[in-house]
C-alpha atoms as a PDB file:
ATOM      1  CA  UNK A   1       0.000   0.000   0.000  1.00  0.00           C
ATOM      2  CA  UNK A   2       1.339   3.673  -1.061  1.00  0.00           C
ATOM      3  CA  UNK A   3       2.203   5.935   1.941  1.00  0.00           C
ATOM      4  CA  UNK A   4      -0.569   8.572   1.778  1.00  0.00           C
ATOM      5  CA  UNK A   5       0.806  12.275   2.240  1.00  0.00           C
ATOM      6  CA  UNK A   6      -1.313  14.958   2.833  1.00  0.00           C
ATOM      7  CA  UNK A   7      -0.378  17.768   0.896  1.00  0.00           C
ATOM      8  CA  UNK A   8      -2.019  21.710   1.091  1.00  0.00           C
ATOM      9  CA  UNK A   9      -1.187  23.083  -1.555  1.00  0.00           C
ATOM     10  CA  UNK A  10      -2.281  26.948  -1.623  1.00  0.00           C
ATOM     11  CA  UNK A  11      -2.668  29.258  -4.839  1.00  0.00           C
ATOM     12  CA  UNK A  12      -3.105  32.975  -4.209  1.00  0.00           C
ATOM     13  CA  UNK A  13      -1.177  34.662  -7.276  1.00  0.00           C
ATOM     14  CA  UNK A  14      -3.040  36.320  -9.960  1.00  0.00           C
ATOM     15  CA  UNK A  15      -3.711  34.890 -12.981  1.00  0.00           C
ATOM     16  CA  UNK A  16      -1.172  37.781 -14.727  1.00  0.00           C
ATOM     17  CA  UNK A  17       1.570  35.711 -12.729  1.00  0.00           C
ATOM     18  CA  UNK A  18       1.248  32.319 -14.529  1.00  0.00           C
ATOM     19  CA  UNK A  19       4.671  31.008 -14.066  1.00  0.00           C
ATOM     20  CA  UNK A  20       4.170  31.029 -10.267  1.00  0.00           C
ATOM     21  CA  UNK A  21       0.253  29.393 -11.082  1.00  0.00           C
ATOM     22  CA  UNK A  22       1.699  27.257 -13.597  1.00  0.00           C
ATOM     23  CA  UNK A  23       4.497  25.715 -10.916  1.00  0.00           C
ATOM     24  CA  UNK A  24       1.677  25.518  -8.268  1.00  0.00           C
ATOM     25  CA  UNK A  25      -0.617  23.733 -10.572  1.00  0.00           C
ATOM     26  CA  UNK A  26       2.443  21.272 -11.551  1.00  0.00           C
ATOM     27  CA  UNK A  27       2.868  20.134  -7.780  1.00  0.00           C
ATOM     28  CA  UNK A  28      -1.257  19.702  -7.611  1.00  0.00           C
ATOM     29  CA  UNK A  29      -1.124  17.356 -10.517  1.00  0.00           C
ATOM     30  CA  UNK A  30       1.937  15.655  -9.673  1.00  0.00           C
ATOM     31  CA  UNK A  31       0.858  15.150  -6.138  1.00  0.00           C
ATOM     32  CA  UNK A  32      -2.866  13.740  -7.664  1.00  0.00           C
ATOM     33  CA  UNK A  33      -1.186  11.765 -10.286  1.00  0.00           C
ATOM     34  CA  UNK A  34       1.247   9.549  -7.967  1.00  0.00           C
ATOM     35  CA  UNK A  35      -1.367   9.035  -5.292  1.00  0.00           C
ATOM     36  CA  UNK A  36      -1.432  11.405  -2.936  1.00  0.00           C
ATOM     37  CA  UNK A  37      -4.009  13.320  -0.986  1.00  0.00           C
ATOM     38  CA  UNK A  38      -4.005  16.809  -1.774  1.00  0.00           C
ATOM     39  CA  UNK A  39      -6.060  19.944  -0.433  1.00  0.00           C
ATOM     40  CA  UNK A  40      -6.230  23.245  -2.909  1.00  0.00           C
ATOM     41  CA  UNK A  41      -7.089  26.349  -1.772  1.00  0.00           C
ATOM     42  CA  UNK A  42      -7.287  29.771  -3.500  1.00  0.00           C
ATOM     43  CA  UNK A  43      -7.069  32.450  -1.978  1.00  0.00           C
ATOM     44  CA  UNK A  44      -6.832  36.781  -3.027  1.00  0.00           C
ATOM     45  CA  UNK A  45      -6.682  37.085  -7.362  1.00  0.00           C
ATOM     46  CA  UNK A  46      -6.093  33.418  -7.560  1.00  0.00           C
ATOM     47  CA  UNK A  47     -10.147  32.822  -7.118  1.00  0.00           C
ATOM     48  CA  UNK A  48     -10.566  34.241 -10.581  1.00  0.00           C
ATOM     49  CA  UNK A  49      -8.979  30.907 -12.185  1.00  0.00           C
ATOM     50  CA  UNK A  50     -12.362  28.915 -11.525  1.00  0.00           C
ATOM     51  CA  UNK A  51     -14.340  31.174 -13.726  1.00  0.00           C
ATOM     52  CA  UNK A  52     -14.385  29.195 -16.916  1.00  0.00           C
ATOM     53  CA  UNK A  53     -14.805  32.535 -19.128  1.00  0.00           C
ATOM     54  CA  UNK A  54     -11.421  33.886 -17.819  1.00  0.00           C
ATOM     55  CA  UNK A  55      -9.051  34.272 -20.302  1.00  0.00           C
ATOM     56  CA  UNK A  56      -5.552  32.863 -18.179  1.00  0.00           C
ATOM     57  CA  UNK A  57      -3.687  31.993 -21.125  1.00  0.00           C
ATOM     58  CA  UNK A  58       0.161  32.702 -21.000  1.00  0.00           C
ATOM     59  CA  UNK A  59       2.824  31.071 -23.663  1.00  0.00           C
ATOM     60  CA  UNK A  60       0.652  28.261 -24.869  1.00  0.00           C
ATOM     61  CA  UNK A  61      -0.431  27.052 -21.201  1.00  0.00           C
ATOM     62  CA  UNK A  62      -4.102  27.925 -20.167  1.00  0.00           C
ATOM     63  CA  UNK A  63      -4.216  27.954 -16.189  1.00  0.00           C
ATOM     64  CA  UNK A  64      -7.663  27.887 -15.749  1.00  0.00           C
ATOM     65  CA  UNK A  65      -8.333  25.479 -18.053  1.00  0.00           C
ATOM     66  CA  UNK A  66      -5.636  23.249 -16.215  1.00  0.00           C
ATOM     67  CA  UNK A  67      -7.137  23.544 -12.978  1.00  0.00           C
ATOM     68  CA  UNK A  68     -10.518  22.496 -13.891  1.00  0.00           C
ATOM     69  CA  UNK A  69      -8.984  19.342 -15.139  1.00  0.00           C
ATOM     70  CA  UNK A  70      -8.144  18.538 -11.545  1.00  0.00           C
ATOM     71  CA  UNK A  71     -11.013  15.594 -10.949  1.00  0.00           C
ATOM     72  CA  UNK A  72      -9.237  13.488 -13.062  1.00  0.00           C
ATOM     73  CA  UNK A  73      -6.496  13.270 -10.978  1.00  0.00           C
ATOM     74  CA  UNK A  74      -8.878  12.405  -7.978  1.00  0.00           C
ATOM     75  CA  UNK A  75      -9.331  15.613  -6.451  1.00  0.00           C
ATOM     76  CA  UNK A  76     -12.561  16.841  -7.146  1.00  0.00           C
ATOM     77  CA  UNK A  77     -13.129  19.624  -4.244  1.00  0.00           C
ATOM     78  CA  UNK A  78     -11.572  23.317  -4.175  1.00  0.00           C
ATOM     79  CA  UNK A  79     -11.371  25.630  -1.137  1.00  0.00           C
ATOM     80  CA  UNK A  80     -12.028  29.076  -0.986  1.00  0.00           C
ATOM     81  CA  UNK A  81     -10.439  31.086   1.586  1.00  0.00           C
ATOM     82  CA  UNK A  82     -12.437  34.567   1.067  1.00  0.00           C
ATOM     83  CA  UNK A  83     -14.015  36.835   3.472  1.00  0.00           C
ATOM     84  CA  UNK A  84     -16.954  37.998   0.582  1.00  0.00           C
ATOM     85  CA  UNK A  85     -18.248  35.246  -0.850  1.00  0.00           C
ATOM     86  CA  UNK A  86     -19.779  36.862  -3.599  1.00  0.00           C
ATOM     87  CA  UNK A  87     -16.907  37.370  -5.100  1.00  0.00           C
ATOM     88  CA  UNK A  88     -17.082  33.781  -6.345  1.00  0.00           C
ATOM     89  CA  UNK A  89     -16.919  33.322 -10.361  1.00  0.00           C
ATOM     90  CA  UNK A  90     -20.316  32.683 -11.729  1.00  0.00           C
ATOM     91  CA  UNK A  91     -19.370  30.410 -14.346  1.00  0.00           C
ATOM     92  CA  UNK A  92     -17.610  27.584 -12.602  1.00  0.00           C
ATOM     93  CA  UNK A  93     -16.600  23.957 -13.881  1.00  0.00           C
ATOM     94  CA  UNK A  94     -19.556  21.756 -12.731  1.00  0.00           C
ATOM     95  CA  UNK A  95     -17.146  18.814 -12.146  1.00  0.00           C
ATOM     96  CA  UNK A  96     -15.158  20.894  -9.333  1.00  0.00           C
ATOM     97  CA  UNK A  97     -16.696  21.136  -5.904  1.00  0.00           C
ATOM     98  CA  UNK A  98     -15.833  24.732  -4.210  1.00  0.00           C
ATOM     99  CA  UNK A  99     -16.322  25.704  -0.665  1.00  0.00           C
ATOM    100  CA  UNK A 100     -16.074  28.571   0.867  1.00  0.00           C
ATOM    101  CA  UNK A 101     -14.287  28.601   4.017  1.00  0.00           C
ATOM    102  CA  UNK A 102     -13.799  30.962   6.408  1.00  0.00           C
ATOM    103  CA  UNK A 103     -10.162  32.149   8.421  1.00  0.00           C
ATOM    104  CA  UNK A 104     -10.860  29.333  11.228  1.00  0.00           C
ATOM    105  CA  UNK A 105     -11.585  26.327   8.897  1.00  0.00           C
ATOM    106  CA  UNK A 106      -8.616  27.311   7.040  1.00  0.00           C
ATOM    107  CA  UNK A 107      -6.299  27.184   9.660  1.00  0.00           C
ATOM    108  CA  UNK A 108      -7.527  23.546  10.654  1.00  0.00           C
ATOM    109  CA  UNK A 109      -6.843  22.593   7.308  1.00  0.00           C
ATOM    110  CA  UNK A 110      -3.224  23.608   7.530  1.00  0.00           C
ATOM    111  CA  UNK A 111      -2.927  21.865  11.146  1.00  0.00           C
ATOM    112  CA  UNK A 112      -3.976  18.414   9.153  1.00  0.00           C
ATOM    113  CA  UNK A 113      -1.710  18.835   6.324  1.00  0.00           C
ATOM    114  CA  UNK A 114       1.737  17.186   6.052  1.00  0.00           C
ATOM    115  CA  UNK A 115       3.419  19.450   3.859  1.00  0.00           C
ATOM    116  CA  UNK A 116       2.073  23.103   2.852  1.00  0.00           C
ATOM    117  CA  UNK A 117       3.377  24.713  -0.350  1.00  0.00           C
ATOM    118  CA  UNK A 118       1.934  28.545  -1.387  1.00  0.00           C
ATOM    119  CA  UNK A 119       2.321  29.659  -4.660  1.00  0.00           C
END
């Protein structure tokens, strides 16, 4: 049997800053694709990726198209760390779970994870 890591893996960069997005959303999919458990979170100008109208596309490699691709690597739920949540995208991937959590829930998330990595 694998060893099981949990891994939190936050995203708070803009979408204009797509090689920092870009590295973030290699470590999501490499964590999914050998196994491991793995917690996303956006947080700040990074929220804007789940809208599936936003245009995130930097040399060749669309970010937000990327990230929605993240239930086939077995992680089908995102977390939202923002204090208004109607500031949520309206036109989100219908195969991606979001939740909005608050400051508190967030920080018990964290206390869970193995290893946390912000990009």
């Amino acid at each position: 049997m694998p060893n099981h890591t949990t891994w939190l893996v936050q995203l708070s960069s803009s979408p204009a800053e797509s090689v920092t997005l870009g590295l973030g959303l290699d470590c999501i999919l490499a964590c999914g694709a050998f196994g491991q458990s793995v917690s996303v979170v956006l947080r700040d100008g990074a929220i804007a990726l789940l809208d599936t109208t936003s245009d995130s596309v930097d040399a060749g490699r669309d970010i937000s198209r990327e990230l929605h691709t993240l239930p086939l690597y077995d992680i089908d739920c995102v977390y939202i760390v923002d204090d208004d949540s109607s500031s949520c995208p309206g036109n989100m991937p219908e195969d991606l779970r979001v939740h909005h959590i608050d400051h508190r829930q967030f920080h018990e998330l964290l206390s869970t994870a193995r290893h946390v990595l912000s990009f």
